[in-house]
Protein backbone atom coordinates (compact mmCIF):
# COMPACT_ATOMS: atom_id res chain seq x y z
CA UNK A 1 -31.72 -36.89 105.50
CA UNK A 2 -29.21 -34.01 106.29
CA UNK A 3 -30.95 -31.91 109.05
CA UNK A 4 -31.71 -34.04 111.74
CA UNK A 5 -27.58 -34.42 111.99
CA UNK A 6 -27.19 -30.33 110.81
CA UNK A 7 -29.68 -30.25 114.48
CA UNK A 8 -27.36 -32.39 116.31
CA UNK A 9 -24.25 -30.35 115.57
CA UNK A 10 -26.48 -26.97 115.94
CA UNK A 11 -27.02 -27.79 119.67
CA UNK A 12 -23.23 -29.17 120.07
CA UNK A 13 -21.65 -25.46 118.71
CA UNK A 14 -19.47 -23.60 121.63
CA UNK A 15 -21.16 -20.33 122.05
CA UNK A 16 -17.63 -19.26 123.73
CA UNK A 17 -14.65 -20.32 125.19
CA UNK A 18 -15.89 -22.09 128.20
CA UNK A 19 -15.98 -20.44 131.63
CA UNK A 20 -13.68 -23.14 133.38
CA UNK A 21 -11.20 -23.75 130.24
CA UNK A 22 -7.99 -26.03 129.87
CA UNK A 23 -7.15 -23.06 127.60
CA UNK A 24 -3.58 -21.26 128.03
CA UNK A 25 -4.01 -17.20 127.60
CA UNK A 26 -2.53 -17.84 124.54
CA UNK A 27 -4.84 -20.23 123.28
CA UNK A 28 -7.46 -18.70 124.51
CA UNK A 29 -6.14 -15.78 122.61
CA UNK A 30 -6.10 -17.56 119.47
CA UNK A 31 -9.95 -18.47 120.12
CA UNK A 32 -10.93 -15.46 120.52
CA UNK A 33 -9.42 -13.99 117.02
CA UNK A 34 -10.55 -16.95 114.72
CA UNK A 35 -13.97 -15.63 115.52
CA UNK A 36 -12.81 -11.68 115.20
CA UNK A 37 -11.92 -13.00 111.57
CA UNK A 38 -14.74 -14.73 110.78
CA UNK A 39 -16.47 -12.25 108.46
CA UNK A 40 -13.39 -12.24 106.66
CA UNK A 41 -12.98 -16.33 105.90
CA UNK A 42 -16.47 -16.11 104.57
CA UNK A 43 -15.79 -13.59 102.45
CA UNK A 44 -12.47 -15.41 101.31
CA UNK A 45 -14.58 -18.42 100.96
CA UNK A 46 -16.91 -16.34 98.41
CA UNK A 47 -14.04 -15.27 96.54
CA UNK A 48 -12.38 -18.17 96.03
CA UNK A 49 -15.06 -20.67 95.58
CA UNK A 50 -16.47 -18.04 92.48
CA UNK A 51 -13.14 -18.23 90.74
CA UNK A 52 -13.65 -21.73 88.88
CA UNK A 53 -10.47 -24.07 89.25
CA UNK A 54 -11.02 -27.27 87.74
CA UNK A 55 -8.31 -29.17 86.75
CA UNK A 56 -7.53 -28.22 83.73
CA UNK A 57 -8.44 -24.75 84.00
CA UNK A 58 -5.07 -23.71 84.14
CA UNK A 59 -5.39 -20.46 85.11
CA UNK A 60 -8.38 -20.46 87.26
CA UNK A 61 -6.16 -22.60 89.51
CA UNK A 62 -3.03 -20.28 89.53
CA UNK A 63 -5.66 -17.52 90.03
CA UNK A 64 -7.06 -19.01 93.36
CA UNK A 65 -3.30 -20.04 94.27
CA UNK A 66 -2.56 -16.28 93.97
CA UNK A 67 -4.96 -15.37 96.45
CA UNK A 68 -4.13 -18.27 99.10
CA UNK A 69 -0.81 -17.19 98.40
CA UNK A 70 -1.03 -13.24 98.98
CA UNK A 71 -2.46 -13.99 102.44
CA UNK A 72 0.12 -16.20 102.99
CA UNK A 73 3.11 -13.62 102.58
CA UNK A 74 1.24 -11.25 104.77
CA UNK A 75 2.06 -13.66 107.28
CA UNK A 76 5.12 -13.76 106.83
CA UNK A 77 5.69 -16.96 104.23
CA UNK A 78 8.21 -17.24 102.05
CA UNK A 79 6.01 -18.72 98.69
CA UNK A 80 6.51 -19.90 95.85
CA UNK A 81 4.93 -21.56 92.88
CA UNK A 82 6.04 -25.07 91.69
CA UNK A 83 5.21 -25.15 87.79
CA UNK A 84 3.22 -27.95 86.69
CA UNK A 85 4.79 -28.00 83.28
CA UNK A 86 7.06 -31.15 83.78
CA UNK A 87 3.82 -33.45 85.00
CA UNK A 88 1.36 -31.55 82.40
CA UNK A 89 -0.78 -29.40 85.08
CA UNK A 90 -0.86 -25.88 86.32
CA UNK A 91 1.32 -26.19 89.30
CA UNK A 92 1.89 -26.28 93.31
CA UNK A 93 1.35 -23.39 96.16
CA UNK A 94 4.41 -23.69 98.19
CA UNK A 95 4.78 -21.64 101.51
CA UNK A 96 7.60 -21.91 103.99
CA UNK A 97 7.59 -20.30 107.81
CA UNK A 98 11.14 -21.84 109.19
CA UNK A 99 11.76 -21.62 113.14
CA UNK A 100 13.35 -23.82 115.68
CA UNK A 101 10.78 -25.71 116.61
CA UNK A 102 9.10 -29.41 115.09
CA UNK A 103 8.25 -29.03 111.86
CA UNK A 104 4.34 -29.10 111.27
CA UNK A 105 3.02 -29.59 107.36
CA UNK A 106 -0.27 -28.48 106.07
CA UNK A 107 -1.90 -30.06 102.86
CA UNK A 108 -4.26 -28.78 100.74
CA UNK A 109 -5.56 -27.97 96.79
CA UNK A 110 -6.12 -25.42 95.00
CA UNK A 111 -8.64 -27.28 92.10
CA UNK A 112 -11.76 -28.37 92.11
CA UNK A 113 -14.06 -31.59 89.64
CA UNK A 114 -15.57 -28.47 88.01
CA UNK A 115 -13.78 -28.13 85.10
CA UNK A 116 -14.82 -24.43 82.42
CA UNK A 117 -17.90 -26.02 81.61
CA UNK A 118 -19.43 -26.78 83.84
CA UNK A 119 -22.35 -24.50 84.96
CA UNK A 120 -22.22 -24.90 88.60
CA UNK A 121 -20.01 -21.42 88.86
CA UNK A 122 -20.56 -19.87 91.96
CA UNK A 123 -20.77 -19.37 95.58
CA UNK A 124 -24.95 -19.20 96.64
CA UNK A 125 -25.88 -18.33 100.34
CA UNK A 126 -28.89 -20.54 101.07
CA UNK A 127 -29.47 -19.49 104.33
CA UNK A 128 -27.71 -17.82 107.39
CA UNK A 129 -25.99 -21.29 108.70
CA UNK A 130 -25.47 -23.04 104.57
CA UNK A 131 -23.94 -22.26 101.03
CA UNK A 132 -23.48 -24.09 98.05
CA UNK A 133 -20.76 -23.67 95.63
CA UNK A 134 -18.19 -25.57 93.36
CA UNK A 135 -15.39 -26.75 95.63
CA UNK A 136 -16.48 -25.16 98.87
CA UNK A 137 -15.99 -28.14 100.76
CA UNK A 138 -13.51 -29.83 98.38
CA UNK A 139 -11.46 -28.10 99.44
CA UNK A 140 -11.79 -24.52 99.51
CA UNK A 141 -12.84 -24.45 102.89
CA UNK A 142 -10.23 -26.66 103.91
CA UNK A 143 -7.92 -24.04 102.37
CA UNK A 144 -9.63 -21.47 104.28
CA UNK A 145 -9.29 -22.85 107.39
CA UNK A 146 -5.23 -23.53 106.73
CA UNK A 147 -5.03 -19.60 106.09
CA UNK A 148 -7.14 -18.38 108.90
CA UNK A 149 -5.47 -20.86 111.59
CA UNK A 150 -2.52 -19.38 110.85
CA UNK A 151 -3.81 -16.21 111.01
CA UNK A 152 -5.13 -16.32 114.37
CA UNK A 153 -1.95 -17.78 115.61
CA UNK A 154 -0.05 -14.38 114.20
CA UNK A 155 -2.89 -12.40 115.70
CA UNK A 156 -1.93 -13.53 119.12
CA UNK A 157 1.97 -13.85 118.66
CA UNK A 158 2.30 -17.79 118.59
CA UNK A 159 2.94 -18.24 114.86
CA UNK A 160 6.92 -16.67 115.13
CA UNK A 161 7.99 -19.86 116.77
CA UNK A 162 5.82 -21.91 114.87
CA UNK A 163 8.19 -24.02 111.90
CA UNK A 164 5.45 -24.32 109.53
CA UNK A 165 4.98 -25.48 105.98
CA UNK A 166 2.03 -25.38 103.23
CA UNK A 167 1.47 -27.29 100.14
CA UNK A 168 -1.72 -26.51 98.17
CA UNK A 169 -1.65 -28.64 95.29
CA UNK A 170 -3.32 -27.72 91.98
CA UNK A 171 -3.90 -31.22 90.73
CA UNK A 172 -5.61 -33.69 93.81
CA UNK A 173 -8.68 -33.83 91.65
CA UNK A 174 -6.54 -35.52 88.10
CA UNK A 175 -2.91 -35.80 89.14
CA UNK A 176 -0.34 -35.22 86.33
CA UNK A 177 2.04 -37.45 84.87
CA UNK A 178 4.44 -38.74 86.06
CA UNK A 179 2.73 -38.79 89.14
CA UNK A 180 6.13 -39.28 90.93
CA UNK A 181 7.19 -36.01 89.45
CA UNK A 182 3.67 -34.07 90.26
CA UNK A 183 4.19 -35.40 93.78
CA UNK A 184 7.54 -34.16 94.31
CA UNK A 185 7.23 -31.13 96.22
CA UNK A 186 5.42 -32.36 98.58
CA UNK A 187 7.64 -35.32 99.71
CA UNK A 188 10.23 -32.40 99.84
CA UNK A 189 7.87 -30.42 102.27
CA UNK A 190 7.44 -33.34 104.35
CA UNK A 191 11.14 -34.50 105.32
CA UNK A 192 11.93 -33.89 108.74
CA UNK A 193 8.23 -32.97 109.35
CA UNK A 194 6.77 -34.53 113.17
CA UNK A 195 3.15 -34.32 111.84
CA UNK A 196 1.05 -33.43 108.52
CA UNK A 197 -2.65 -32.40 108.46
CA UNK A 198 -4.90 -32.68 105.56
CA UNK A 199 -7.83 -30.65 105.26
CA UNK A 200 -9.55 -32.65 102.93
CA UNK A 201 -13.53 -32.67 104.29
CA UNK A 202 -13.44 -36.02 104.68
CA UNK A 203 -16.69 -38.04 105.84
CA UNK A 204 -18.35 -34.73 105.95
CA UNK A 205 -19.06 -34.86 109.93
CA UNK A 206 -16.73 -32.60 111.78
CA UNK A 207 -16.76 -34.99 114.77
CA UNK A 208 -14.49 -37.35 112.78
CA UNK A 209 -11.50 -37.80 111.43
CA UNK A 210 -9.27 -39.84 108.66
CA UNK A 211 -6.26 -41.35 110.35
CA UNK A 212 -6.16 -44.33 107.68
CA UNK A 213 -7.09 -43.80 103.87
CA UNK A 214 -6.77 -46.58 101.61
CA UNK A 215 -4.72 -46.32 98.07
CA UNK A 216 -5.65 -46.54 95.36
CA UNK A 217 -4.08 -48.38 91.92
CA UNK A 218 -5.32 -49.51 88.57
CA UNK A 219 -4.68 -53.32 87.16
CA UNK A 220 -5.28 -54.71 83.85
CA UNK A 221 -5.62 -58.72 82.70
CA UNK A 222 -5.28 -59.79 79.28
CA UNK A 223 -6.20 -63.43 78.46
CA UNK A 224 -5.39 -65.34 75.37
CA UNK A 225 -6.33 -68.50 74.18
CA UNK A 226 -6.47 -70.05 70.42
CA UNK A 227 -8.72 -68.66 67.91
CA UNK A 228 -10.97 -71.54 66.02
CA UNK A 229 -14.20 -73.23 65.11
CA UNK A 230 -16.55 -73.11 67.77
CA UNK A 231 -16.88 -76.85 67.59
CA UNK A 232 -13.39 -77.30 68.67
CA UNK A 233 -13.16 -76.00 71.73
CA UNK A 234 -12.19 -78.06 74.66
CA UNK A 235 -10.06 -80.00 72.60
CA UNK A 236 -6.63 -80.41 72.23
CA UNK A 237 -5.68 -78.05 69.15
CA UNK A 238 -8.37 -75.10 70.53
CA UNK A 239 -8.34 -75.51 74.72
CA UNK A 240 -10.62 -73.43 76.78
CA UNK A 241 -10.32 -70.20 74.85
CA UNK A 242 -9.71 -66.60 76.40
CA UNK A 243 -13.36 -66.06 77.80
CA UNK A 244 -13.11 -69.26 80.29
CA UNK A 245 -9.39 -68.84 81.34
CA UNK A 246 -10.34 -64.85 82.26
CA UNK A 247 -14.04 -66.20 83.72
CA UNK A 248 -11.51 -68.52 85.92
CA UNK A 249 -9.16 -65.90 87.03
CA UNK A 250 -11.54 -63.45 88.41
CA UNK A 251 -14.02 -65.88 90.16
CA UNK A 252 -10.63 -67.32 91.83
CA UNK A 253 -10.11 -63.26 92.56
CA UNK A 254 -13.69 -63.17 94.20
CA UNK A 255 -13.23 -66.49 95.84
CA UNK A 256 -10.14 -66.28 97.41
CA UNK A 257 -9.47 -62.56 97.77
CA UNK A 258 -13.02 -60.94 98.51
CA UNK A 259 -13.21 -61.62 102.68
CA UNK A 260 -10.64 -59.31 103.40
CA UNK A 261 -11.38 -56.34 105.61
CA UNK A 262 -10.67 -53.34 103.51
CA UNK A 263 -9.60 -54.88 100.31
CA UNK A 264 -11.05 -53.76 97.64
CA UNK A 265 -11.01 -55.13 93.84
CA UNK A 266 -13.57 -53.94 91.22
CA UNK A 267 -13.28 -55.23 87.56
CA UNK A 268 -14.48 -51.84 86.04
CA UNK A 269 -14.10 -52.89 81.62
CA UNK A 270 -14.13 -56.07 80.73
CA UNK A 271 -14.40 -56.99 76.81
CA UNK A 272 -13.54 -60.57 74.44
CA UNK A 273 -13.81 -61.58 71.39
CA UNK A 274 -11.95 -62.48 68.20
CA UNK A 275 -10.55 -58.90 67.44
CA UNK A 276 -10.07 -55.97 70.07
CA UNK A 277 -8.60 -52.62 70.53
CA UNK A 278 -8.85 -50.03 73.78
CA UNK A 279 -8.63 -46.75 73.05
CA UNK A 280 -5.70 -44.01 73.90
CA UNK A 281 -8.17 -43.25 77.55
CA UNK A 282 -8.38 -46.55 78.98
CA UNK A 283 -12.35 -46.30 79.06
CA UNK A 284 -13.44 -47.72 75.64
CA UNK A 285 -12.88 -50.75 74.25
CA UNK A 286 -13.97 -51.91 70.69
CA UNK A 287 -14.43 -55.92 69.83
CA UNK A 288 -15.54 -57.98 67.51
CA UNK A 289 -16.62 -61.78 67.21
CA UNK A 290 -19.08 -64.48 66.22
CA UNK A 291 -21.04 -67.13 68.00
CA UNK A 292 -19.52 -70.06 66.28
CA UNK A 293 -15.90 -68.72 66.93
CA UNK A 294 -13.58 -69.39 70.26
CA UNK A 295 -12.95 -65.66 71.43
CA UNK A 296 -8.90 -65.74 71.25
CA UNK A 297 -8.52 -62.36 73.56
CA UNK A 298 -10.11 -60.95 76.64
CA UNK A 299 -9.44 -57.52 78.06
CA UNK A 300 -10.30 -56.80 82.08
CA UNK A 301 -9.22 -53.25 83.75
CA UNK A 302 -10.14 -52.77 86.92
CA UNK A 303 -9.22 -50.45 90.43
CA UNK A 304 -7.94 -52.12 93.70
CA UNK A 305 -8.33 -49.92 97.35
CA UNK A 306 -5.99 -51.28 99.97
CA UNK A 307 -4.78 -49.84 103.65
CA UNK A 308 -1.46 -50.41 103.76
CA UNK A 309 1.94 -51.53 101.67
CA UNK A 310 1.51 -54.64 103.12
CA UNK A 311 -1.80 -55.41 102.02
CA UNK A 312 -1.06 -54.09 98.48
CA UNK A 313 1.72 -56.04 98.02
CA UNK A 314 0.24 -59.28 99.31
CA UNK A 315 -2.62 -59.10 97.59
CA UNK A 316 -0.49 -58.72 94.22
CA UNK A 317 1.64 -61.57 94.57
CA UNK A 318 -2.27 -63.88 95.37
CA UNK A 319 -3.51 -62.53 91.98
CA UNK A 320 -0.27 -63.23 90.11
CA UNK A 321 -0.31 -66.07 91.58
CA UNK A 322 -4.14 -66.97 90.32
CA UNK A 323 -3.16 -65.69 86.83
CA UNK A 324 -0.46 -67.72 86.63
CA UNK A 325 -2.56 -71.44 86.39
CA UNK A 326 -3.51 -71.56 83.28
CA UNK A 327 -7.02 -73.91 81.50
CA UNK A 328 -5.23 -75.66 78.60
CA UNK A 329 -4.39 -73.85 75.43
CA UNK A 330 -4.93 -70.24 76.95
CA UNK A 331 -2.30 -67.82 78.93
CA UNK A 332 -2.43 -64.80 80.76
CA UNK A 333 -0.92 -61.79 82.49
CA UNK A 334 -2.14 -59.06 84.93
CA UNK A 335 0.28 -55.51 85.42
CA UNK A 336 -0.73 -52.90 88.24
CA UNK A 337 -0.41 -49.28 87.77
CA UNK A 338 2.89 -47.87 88.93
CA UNK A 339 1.49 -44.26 89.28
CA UNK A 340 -1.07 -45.17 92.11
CA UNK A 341 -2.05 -43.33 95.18
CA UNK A 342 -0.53 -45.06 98.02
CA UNK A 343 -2.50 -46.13 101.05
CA UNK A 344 -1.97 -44.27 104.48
CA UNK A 345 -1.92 -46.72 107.22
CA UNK A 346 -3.11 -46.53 110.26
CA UNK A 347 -0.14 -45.75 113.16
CA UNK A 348 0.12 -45.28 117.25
CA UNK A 349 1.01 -40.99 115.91
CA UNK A 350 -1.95 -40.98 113.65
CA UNK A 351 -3.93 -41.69 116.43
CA UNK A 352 -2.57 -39.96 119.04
CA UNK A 353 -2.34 -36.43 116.60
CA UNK A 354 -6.57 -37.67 116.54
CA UNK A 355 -6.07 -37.36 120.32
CA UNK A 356 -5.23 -34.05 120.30
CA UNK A 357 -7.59 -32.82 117.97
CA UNK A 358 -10.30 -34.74 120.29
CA UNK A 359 -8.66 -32.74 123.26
CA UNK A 360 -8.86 -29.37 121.27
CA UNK A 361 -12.75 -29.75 120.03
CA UNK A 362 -13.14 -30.46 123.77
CA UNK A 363 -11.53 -27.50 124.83
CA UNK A 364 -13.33 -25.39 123.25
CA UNK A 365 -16.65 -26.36 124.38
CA UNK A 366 -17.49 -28.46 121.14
CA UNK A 367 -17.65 -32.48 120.46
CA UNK A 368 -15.50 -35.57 120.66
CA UNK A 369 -13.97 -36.63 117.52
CA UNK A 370 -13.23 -40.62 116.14
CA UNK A 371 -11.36 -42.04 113.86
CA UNK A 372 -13.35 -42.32 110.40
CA UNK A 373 -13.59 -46.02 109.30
CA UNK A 374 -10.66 -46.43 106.69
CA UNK A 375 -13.30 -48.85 103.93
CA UNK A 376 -15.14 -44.85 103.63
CA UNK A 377 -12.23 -42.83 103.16
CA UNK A 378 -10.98 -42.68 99.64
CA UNK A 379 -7.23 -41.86 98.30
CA UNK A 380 -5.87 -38.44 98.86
CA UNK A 381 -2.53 -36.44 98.51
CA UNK A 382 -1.81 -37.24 102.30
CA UNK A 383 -1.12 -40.38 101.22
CA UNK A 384 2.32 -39.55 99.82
CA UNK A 385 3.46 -38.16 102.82
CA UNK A 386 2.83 -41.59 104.72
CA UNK A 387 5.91 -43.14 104.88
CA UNK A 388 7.68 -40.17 106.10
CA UNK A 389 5.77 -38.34 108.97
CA UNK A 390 5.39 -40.01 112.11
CA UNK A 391 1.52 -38.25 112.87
CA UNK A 392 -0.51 -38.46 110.26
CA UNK A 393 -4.97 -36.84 109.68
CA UNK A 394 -6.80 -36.06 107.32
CA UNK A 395 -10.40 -35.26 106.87
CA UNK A 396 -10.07 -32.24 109.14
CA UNK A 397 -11.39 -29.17 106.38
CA UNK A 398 -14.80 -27.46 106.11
CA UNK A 399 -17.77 -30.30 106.84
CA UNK A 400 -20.89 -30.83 104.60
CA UNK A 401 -22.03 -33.11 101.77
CA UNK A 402 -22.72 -33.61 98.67
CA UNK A 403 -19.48 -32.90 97.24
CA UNK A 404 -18.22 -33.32 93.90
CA UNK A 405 -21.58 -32.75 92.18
CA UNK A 406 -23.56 -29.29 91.74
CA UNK A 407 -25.23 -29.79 95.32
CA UNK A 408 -21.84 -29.50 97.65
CA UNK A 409 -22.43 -27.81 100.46
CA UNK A 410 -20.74 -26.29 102.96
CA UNK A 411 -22.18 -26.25 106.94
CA UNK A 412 -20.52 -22.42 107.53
CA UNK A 413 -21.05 -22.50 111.46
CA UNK A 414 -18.73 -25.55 111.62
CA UNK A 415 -16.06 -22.52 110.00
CA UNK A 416 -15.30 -21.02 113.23
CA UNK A 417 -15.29 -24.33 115.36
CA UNK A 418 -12.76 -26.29 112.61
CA UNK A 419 -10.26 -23.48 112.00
CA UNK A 420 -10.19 -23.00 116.04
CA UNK A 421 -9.29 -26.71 116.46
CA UNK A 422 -6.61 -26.51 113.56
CA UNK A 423 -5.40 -23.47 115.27
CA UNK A 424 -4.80 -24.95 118.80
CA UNK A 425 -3.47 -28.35 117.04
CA UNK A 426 -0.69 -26.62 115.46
CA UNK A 427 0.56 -24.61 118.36
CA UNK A 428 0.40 -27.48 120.82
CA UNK A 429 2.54 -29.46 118.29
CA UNK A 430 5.25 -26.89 119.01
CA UNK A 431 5.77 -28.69 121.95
């Protein structure tokens, strides 16, 4: 199912800068030394994709932080590592390049799904254009890239007047609590900032891009309803019981909420009965009843995906609204998650910084780019700079599939072609 798209973007690849080039000296400059370094982000690639940084790996993530953040200083950075103690995780990559000009922010992570035991461990070269590895698209390329743009903008003498700033998380994968507080630094980062970029590999095709990612939250319904004979029910002294009043409130959910364009509402555990406990994780729930007995609790948790504030907060007040009319003798309540990832709307900057990644693929001799459709693109830490940067993408790191399980992928000759387009993006947003 892959190649015949692998083909496609085979016969698409710039073989060089093009003879009759839009490209400045400088940028042409810049071109020309992401490819001089090109042996070298593979064999960063290697090296960081073989040091395993899942989660909770503590120090397999500070490990691969030190190495991001080594090549980092040698460019003149000024780092720093945010600990992770106060939100329970290993901590942040911080890097700061100050100058004059508009301030441009970079976002990536440092861990990986791939926690100490797993056994998919290390970087494997399947053939001269592929390799497979634990994070290498998600998102150790996308780190990659960050490093070696930057790079090749030092290498030709643009990056002194660039006002630069990365974040590399170590928690995108299982954010810490308070997520707030594991968030903070990089809302800091992102005041006064004209544009972020995420490198996140997004839909996996390098001729798109996320300019809209929907957020992400949690809800949970409890019903009640009197406890008695099963005979009863219906009547006055029993009512409808918990089962029917929750059965009510989520076909009302379906019916009235479900034609929405990029709402989404999934009732993920649902569980009734006479007696019934969830345990400390949110993802098992014990119950007990009998046939002849009116269930007196119900338990629903589920996960809601919307595109913007507005959408999230509308769609709250319809489902309080729904909970609130109750069947006789029952009651209920719904709460949503505070610590959710927010949703990253789609804006007139987002898509004009998607304009000039469009122009920059096109000027160096490779494909168009669109806007990914916002229903595929899941919640990420770009999210949480919404709000306060104008020009917003996402989806912009190292292409391939099959991430997140012990086939992901990377498509190495889209390397080269990705960290050129980062490259030129972030010098023409000097401007």
């Amino acid at each position: 199912m892959r190649l015949p798209r692998l083909l496609v973007l085979a016969a698409l690849l710039p073989a060089a800068v093009p003879a009759q080039s839009s490209l400045t000296p400088t940028e042409q400059t810049i071109v020309r030394a992401v490819d001089v370094r090109n042996a070298d982000a593979l064999a960063l690639l290697e090296r960081v994709v073989n040091i395993n940084s899942g989660t909770h790996n503590f120090a397999g993530v500070r490990a691969v932080g030190d190495v991001f953040r080594a090549r980092l200083d040698a460019l003149g950075f000024t780092t720093r590592w945010v600990d992770g103690a106060p939100f329970g995780r290993a901590g942040h990559l911080v890097a700061e390049h100050p100058a004059k000009g508009r301030k441009i922010l970079l976002i990536g992570h440092l861990d990986t799904v791939f926690e100490r035991s797993s056994r998919f461990r290390k970087f494997e070269r399947l053939d001269d254009s592929t390799a497979r590895g634990p994070g290498i698209i998600d998102m150790k390329g996308g780190d990659v890239i960050i490093v070696q743009a930057l790079a090749a903008l030092k290498d030709a003498g643009a990056l002194d007047s660039l006002n630069v700033v990365v974040v590399m998380n170590g928690d995108e994968e299982d954010g810490g609590h308070p997520l707030d507080e594991a968030r903070r630094a990089l809302a800091d980062a992102a005041h006064g900032a004209a544009a972020a970029i995420g490198f996140e590999d997004g839909a996996g095709d390098p001729r798109s891009a996320v300019v809209s990612r929907r957020g992400a939250t949690t809800w949970t319904l409890r019903a009640t309803g009197n406890a008695g004979h099963a005979s009863q029910i219906f009547g006055k002294e029993i009512g409808a019981g918990a089962v029917f009043e929750a059965s009510r409130i989520l076909h009302q959910f379906y019916t009235t909420l479900s034609g929405e364009r990029l709402l989404a509402f999934s009732p993920g555990l649902i569980a009734g009965g006479s007696e019934l406990k969830l345990d400390s994780s949110g993802t098992e729930a014990s119950v007990a009843g009998k046939t002849n007995v009116v269930a007196g609790e119900v338990l629903v948790t589920g996960d809601m995906r919307t595109v913007s504030p507005e959408q999230l907060e509308r769609t709250q007040r319809a489902m309080r609204a729904i909970v609130a009319k109750h069947l006789p003798g029952t009651s209920a309540e719904i709460t949503f998650d505070r610590e959710s990832y927010p949703p990253m709307a789609p804006s007139a900057g987002n898509r004009r910084l998607l304009a000039m990644y469009d122009r920059a693929s096109r000027d160096i001799g490779a494909f168009p780019m669109t806007a990914v459709d916002p229903a595929k693109a899941g919640a990420a830490d770009i999210a949480f700079v919404a709000a306060l940067v104008p020009m917003k993408i996402d989806g912009v790191g190292l292409s391939g599939h099959d991430d997140h399980s012990d086939k992901e992928t990377a498509d190495l000759r889209m390397l080269p072609v990705q960290t050129k387009r980062a490259a030129l993006v972030i010098y023409r947003l000097r401007r």
